[in-house]
N, C-alpha and C. Protein backbone atom coordinates (compact mmCIF):
# COMPACT_ATOMS: atom_id res chain seq x y z
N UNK A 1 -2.81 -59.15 -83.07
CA UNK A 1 -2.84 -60.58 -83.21
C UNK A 1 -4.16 -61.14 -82.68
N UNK A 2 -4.80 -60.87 -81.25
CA UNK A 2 -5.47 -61.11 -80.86
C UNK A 2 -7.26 -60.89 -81.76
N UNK A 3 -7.16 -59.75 -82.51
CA UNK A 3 -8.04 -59.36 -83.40
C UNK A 3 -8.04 -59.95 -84.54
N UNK A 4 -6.84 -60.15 -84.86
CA UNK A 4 -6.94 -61.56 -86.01
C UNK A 4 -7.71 -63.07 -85.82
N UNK A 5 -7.19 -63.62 -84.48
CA UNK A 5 -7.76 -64.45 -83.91
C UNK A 5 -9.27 -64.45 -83.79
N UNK A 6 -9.70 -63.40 -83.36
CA UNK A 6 -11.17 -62.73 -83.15
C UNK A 6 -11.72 -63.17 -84.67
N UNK A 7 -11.07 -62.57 -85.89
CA UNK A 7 -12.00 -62.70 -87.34
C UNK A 7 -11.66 -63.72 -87.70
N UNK A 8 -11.10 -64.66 -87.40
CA UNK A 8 -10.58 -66.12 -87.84
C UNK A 8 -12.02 -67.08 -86.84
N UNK A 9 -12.08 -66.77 -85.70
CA UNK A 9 -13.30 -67.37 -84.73
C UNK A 9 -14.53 -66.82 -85.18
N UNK A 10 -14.59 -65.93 -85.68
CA UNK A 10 -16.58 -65.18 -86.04
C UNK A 10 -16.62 -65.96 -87.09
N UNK A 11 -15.19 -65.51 -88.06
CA UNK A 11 -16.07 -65.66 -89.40
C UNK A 11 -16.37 -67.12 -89.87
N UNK A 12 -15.64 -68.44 -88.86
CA UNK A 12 -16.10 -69.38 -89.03
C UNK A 12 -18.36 -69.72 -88.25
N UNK A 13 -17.78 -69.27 -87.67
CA UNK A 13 -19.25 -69.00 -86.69
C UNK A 13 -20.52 -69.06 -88.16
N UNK A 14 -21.89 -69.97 -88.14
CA UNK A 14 -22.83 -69.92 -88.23
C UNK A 14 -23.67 -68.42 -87.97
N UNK A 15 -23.61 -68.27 -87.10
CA UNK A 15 -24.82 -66.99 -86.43
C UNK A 15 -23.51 -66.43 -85.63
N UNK A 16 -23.23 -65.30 -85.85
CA UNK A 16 -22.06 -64.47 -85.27
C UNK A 16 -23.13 -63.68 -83.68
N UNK A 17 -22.91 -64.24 -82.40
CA UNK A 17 -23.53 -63.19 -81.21
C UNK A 17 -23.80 -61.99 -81.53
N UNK A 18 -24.88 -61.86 -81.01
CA UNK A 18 -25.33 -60.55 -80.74
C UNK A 18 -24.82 -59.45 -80.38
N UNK A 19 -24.06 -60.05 -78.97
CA UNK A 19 -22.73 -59.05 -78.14
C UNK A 19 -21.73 -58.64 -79.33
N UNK A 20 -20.98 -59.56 -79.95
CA UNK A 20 -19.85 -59.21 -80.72
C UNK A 20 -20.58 -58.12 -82.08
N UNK A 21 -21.55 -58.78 -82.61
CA UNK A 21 -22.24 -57.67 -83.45
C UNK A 21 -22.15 -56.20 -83.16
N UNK A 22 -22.71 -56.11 -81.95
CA UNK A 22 -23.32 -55.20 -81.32
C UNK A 22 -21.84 -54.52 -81.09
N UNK A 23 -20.99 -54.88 -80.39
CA UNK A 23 -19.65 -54.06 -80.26
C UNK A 23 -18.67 -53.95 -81.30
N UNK A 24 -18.65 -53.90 -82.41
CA UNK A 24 -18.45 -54.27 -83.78
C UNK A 24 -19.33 -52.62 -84.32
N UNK A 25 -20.48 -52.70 -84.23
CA UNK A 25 -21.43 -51.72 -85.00
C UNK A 25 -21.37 -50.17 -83.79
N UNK A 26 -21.29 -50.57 -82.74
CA UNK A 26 -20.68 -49.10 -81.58
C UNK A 26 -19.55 -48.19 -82.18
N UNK A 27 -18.24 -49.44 -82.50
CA UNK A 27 -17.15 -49.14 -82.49
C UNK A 27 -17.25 -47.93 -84.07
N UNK A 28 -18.23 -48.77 -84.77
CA UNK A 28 -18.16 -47.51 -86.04
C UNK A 28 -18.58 -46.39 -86.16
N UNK A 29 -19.50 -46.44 -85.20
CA UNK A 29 -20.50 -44.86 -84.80
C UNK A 29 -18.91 -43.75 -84.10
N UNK A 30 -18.18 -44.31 -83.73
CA UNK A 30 -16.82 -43.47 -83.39
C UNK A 30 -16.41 -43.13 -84.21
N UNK A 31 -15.63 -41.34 -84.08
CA UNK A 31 -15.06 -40.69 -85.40
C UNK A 31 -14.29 -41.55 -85.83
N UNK A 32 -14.14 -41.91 -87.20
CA UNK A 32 -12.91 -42.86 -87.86
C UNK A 32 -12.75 -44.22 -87.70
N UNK A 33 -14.26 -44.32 -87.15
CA UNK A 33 -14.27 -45.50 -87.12
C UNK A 33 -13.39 -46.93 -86.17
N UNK A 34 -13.02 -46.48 -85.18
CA UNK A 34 -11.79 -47.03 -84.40
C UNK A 34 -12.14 -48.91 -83.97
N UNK A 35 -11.34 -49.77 -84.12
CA UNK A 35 -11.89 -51.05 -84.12
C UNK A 35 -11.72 -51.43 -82.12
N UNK A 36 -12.30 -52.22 -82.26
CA UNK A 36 -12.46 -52.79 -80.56
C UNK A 36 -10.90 -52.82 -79.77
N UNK A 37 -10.93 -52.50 -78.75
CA UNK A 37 -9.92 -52.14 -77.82
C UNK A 37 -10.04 -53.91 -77.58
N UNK A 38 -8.83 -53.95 -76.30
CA UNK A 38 -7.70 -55.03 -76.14
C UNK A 38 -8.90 -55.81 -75.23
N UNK A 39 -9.40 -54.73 -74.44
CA UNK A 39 -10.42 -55.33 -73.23
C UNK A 39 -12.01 -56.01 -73.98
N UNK A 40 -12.40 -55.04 -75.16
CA UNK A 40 -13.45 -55.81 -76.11
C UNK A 40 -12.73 -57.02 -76.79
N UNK A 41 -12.02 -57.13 -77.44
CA UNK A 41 -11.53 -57.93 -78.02
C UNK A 41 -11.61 -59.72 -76.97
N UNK A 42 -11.08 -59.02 -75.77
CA UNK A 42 -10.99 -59.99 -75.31
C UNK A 42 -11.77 -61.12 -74.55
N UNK A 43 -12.89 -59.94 -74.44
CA UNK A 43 -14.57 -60.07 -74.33
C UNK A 43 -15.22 -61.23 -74.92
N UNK A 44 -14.66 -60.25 -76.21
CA UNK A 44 -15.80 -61.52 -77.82
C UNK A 44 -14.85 -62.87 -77.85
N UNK A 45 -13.03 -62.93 -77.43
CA UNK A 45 -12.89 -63.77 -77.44
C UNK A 45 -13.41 -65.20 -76.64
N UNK A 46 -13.74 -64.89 -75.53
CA UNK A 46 -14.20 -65.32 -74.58
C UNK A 46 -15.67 -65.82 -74.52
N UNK A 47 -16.37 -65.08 -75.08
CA UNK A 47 -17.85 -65.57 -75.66
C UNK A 47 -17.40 -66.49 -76.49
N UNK A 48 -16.62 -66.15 -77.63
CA UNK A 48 -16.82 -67.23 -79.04
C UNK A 48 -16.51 -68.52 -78.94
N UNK A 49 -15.14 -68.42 -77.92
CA UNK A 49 -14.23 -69.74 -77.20
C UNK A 49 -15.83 -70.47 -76.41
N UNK A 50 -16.64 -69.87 -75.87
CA UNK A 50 -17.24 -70.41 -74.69
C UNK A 50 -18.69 -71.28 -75.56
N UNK A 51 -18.69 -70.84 -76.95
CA UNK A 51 -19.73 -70.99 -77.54
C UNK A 51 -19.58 -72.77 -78.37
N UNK A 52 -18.19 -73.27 -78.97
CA UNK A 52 -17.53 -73.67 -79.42
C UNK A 52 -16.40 -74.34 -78.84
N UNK A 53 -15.90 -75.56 -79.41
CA UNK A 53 -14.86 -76.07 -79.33
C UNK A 53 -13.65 -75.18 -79.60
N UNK A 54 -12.56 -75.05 -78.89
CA UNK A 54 -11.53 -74.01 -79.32
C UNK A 54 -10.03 -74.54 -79.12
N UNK A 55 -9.05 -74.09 -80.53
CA UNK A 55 -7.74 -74.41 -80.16
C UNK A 55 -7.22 -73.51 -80.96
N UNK A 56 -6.53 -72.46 -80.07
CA UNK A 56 -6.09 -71.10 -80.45
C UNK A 56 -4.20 -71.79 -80.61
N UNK A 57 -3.97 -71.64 -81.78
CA UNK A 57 -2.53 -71.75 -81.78
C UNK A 57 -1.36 -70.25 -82.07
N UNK A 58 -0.63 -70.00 -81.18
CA UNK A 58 0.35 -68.82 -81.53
C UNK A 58 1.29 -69.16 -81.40
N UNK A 59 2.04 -69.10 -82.57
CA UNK A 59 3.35 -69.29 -83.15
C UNK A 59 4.18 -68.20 -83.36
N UNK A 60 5.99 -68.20 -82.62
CA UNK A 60 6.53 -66.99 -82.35
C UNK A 60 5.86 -66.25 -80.96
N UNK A 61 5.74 -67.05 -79.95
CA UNK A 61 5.40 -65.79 -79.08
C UNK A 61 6.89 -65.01 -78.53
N UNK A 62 7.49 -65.63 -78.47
CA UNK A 62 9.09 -64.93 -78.43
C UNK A 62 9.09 -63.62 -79.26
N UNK A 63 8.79 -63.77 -80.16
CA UNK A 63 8.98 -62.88 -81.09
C UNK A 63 8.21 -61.40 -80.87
N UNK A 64 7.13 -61.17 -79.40
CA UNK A 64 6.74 -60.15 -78.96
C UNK A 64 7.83 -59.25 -78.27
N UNK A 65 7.32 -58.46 -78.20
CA UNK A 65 8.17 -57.45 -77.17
C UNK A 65 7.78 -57.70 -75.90
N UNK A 66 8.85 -57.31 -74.41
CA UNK A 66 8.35 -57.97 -73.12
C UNK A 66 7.01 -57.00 -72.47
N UNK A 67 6.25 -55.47 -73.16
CA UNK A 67 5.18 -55.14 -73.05
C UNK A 67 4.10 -56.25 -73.58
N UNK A 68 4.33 -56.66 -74.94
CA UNK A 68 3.37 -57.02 -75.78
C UNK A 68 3.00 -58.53 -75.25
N UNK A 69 3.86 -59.23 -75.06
CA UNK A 69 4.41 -60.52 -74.32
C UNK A 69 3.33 -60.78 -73.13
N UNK A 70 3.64 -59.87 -72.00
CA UNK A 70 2.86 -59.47 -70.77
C UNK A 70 1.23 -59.70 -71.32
N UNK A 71 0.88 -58.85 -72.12
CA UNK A 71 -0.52 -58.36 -72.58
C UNK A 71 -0.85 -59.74 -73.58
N UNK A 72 -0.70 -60.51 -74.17
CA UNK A 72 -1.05 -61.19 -75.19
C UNK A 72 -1.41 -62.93 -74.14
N UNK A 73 -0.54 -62.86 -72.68
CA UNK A 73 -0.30 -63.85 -72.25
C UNK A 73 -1.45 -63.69 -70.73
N UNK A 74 -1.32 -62.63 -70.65
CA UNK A 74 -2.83 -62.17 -69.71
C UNK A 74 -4.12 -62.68 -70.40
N UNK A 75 -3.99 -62.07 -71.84
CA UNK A 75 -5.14 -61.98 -72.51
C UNK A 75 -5.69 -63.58 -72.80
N UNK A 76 -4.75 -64.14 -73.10
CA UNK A 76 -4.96 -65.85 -73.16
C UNK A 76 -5.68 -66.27 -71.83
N UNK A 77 -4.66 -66.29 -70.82
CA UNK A 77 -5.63 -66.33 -69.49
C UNK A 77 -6.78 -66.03 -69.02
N UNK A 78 -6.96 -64.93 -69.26
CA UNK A 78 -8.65 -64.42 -68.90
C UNK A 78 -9.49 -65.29 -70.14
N UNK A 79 -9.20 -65.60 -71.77
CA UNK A 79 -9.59 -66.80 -72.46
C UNK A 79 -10.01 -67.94 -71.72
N UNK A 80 -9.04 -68.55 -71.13
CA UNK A 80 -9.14 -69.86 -70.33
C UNK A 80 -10.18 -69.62 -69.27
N UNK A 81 -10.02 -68.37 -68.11
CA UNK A 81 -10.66 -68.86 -66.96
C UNK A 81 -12.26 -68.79 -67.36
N UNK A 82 -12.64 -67.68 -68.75
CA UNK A 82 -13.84 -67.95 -68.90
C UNK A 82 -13.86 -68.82 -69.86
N UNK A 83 -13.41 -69.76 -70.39
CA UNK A 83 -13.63 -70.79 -71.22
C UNK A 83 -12.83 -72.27 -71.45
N UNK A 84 -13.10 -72.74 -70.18
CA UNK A 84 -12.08 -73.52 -69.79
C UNK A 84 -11.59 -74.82 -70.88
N UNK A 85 -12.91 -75.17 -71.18
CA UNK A 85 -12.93 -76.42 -72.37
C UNK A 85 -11.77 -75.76 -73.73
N UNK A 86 -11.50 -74.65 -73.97
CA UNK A 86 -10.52 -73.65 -74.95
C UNK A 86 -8.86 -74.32 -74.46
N UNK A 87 -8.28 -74.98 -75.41
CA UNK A 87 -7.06 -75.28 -75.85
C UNK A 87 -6.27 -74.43 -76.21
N UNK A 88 -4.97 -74.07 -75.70
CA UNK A 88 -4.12 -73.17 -76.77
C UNK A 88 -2.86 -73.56 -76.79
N UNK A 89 -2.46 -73.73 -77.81
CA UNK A 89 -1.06 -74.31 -78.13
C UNK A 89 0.20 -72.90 -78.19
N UNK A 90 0.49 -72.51 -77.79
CA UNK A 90 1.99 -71.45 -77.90
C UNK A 90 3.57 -72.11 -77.89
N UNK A 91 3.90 -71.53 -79.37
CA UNK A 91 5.66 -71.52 -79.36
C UNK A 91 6.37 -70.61 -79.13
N UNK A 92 7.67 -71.24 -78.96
CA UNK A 92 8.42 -69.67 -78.56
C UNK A 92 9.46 -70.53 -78.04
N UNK A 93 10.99 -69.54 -78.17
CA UNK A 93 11.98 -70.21 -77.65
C UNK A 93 12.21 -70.02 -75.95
N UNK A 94 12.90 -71.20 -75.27
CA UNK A 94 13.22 -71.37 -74.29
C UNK A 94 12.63 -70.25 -72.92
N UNK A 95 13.27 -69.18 -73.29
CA UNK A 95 13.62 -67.79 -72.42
C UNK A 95 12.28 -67.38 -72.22
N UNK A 96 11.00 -67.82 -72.74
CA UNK A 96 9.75 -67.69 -72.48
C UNK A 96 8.82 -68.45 -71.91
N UNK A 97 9.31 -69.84 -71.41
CA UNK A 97 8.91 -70.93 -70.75
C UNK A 97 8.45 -70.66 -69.43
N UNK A 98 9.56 -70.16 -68.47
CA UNK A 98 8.93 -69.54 -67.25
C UNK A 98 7.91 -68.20 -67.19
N UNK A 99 8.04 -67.40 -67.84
CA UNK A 99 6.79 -66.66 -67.88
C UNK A 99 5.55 -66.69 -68.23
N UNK A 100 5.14 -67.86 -69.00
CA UNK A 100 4.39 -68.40 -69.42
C UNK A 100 3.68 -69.47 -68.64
N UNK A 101 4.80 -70.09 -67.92
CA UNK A 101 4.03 -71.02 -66.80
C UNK A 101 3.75 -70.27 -65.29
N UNK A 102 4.54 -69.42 -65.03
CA UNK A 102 3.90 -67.97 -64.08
C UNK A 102 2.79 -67.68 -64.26
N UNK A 103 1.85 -67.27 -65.11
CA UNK A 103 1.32 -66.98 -65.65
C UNK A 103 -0.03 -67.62 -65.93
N UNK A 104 0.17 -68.98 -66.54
CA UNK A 104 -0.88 -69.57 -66.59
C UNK A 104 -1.08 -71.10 -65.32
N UNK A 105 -0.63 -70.71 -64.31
CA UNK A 105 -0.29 -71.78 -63.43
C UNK A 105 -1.12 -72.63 -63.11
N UNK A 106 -1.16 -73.87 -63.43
CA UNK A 106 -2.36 -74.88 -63.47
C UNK A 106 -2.87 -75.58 -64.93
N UNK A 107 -2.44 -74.07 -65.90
CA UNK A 107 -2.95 -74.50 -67.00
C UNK A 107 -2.51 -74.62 -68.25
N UNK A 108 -0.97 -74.83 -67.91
CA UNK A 108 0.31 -75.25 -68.38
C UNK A 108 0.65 -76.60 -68.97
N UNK A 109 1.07 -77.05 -70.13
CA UNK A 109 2.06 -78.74 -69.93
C UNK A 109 3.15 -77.80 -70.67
N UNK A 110 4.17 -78.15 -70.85
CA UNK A 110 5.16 -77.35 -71.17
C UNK A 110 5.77 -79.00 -71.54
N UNK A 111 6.59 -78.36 -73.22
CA UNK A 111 7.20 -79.55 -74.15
C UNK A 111 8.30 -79.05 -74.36
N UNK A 112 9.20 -79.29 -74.40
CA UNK A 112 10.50 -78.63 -74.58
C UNK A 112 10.89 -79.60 -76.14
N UNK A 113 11.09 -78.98 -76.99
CA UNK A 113 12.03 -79.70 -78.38
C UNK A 113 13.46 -78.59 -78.83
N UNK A 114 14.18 -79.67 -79.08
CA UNK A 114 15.22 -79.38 -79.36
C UNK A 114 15.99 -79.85 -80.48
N UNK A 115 16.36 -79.52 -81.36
CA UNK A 115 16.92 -80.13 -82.73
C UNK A 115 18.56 -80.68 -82.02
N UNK A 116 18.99 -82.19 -81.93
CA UNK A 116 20.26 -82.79 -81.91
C UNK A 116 21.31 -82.41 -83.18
N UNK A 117 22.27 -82.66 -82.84
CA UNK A 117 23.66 -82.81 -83.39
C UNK A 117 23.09 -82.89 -85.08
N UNK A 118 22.87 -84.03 -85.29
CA UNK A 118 22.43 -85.03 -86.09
C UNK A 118 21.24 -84.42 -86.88
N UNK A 119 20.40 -83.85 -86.31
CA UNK A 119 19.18 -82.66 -87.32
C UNK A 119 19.88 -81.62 -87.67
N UNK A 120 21.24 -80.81 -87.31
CA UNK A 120 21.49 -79.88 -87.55
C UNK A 120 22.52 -80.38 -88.47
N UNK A 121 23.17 -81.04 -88.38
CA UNK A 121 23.82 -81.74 -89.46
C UNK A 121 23.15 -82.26 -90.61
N UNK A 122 22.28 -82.90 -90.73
CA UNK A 122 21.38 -82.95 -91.74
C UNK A 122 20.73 -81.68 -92.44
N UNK A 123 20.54 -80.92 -91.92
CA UNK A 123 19.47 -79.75 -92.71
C UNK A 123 20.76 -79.07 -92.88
N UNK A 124 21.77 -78.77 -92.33
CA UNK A 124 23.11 -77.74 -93.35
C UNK A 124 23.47 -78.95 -94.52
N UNK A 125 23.50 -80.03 -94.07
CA UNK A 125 23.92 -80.90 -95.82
C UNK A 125 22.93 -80.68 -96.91
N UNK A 126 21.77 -80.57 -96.57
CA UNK A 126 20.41 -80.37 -97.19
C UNK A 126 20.76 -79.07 -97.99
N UNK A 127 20.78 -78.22 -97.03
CA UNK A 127 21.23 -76.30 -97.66
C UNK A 127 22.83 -76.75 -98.18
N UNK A 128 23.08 -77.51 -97.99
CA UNK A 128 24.82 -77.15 -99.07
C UNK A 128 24.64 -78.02 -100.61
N UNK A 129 23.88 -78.71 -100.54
CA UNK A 129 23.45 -79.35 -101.89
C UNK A 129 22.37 -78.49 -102.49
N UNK A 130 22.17 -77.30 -101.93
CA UNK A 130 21.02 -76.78 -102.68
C UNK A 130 21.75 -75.33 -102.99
N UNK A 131 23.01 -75.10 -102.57
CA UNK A 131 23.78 -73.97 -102.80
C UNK A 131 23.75 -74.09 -104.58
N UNK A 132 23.49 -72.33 -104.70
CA UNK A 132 23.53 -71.70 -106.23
C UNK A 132 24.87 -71.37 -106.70
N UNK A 133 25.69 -71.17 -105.56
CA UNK A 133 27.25 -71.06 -106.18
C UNK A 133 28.33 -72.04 -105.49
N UNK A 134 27.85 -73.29 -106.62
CA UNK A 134 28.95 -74.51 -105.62
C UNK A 134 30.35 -74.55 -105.70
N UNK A 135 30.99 -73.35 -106.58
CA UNK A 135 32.48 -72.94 -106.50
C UNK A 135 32.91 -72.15 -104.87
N UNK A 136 32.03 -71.56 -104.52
CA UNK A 136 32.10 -70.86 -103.34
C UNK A 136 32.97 -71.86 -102.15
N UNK A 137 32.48 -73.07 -102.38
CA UNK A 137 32.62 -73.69 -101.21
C UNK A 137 33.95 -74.49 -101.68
N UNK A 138 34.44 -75.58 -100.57
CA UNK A 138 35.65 -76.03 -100.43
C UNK A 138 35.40 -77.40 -99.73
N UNK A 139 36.45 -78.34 -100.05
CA UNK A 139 35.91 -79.41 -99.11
C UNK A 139 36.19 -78.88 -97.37
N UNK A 140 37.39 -78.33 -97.59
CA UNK A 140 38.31 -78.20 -96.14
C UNK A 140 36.86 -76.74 -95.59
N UNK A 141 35.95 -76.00 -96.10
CA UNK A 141 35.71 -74.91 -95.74
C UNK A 141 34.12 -76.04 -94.94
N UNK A 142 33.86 -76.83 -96.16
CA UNK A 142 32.49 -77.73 -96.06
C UNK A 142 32.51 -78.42 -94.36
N UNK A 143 33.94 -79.27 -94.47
CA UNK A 143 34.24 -80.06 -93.52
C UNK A 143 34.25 -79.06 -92.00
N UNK A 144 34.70 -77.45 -92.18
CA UNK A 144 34.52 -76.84 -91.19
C UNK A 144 33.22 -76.43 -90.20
N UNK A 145 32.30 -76.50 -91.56
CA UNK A 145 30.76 -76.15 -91.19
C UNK A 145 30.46 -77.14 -90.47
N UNK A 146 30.05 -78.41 -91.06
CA UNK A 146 29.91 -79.49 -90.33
C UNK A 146 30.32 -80.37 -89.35
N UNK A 147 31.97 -79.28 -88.79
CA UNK A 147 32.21 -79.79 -87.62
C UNK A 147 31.72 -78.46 -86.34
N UNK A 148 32.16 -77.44 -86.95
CA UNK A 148 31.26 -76.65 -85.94
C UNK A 148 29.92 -76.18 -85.30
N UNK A 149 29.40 -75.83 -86.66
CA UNK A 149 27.78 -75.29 -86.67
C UNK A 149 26.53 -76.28 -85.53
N UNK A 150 26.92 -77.52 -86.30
CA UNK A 150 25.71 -78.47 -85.29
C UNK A 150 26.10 -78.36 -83.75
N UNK A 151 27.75 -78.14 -83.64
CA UNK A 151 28.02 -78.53 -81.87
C UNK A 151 27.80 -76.62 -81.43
N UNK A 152 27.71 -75.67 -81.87
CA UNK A 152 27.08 -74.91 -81.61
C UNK A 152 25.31 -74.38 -81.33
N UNK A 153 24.74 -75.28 -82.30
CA UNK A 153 23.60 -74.71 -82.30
C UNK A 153 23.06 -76.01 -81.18
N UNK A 154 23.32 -76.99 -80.90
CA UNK A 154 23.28 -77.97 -79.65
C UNK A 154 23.56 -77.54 -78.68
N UNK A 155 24.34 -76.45 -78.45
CA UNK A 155 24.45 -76.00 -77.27
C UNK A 155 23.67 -74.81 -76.79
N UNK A 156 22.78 -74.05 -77.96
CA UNK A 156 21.92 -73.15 -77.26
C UNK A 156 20.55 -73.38 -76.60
């Protein structure tokens, strides 16, 4: 992910650094060619952020594993302390809030959103008018969804 980020920041870049060039053209002189490790990567991120206005957005950070999680949320950090003017926006559900503000302490706002009663009730009426097999359903089966589903998903 972080290397994605990396070719999304160069390839907007005018004049791509020297440094990142330069560790870019090393990495190929290696048998097979092997692309920049976690610690280069995080290098050039840090130059490019420092060169430039920056707002790194990652979406799904939940969705890491608690190795990958650890490493992706370090790696942001060492971003920031060398590039402080660098913005980064991260989502992710709940259960990742405190590790994240552990983590980046100081350099945190933390937003909490939550979909109400009333959004979750709306977007299942939305998906039941857009159902492909409207024999399937029932009023008495309809009326069940919409009394349970929203007071469930409100409560997670």
């Amino acid at each position: 992910m972080l290397g994605s980020l990396l070719k999304q920041m160069v390839s907007r870049m005018e004049m791509i650094p020297e440094e990142i060039s330069r560790a870019f053209e090393e990495d190929k002189k290696v048998i097979g060619g092997r692309g920049p490790q976690l610690v280069d990567i995080v290098k050039m991120l840090q130059l490019a952020a420092s060169l430039q206005p920056t707002f790194i957005c990652v979406d799904g950070l939940d969705e890491c594993s608690g190795a990958q999680l650890v490493r992706i949320i370090d790696s942001l950090k060492q971003i920031l302390d060398k590039s402080p003017a660098t913005r980064i926006f991260l989502s992710g559900r709940f259960h990742i809030k405190a590790q994240v503000e552990r983590a980046l302490v100081g350099q945190v706002v933390s937003v909490s959103v939550a979909p109400t009663e009333s959004d979750v009730t709306g977007y299942i009426r939305a998906r039941l008018r857009e159902d492909e097999t409207p024999d399937a359903m029932d009023e008495i089966l309809e009326a069940d969804i919409l009394a349970k589903v929203p007071h469930w998903i409100s409560q997670m």
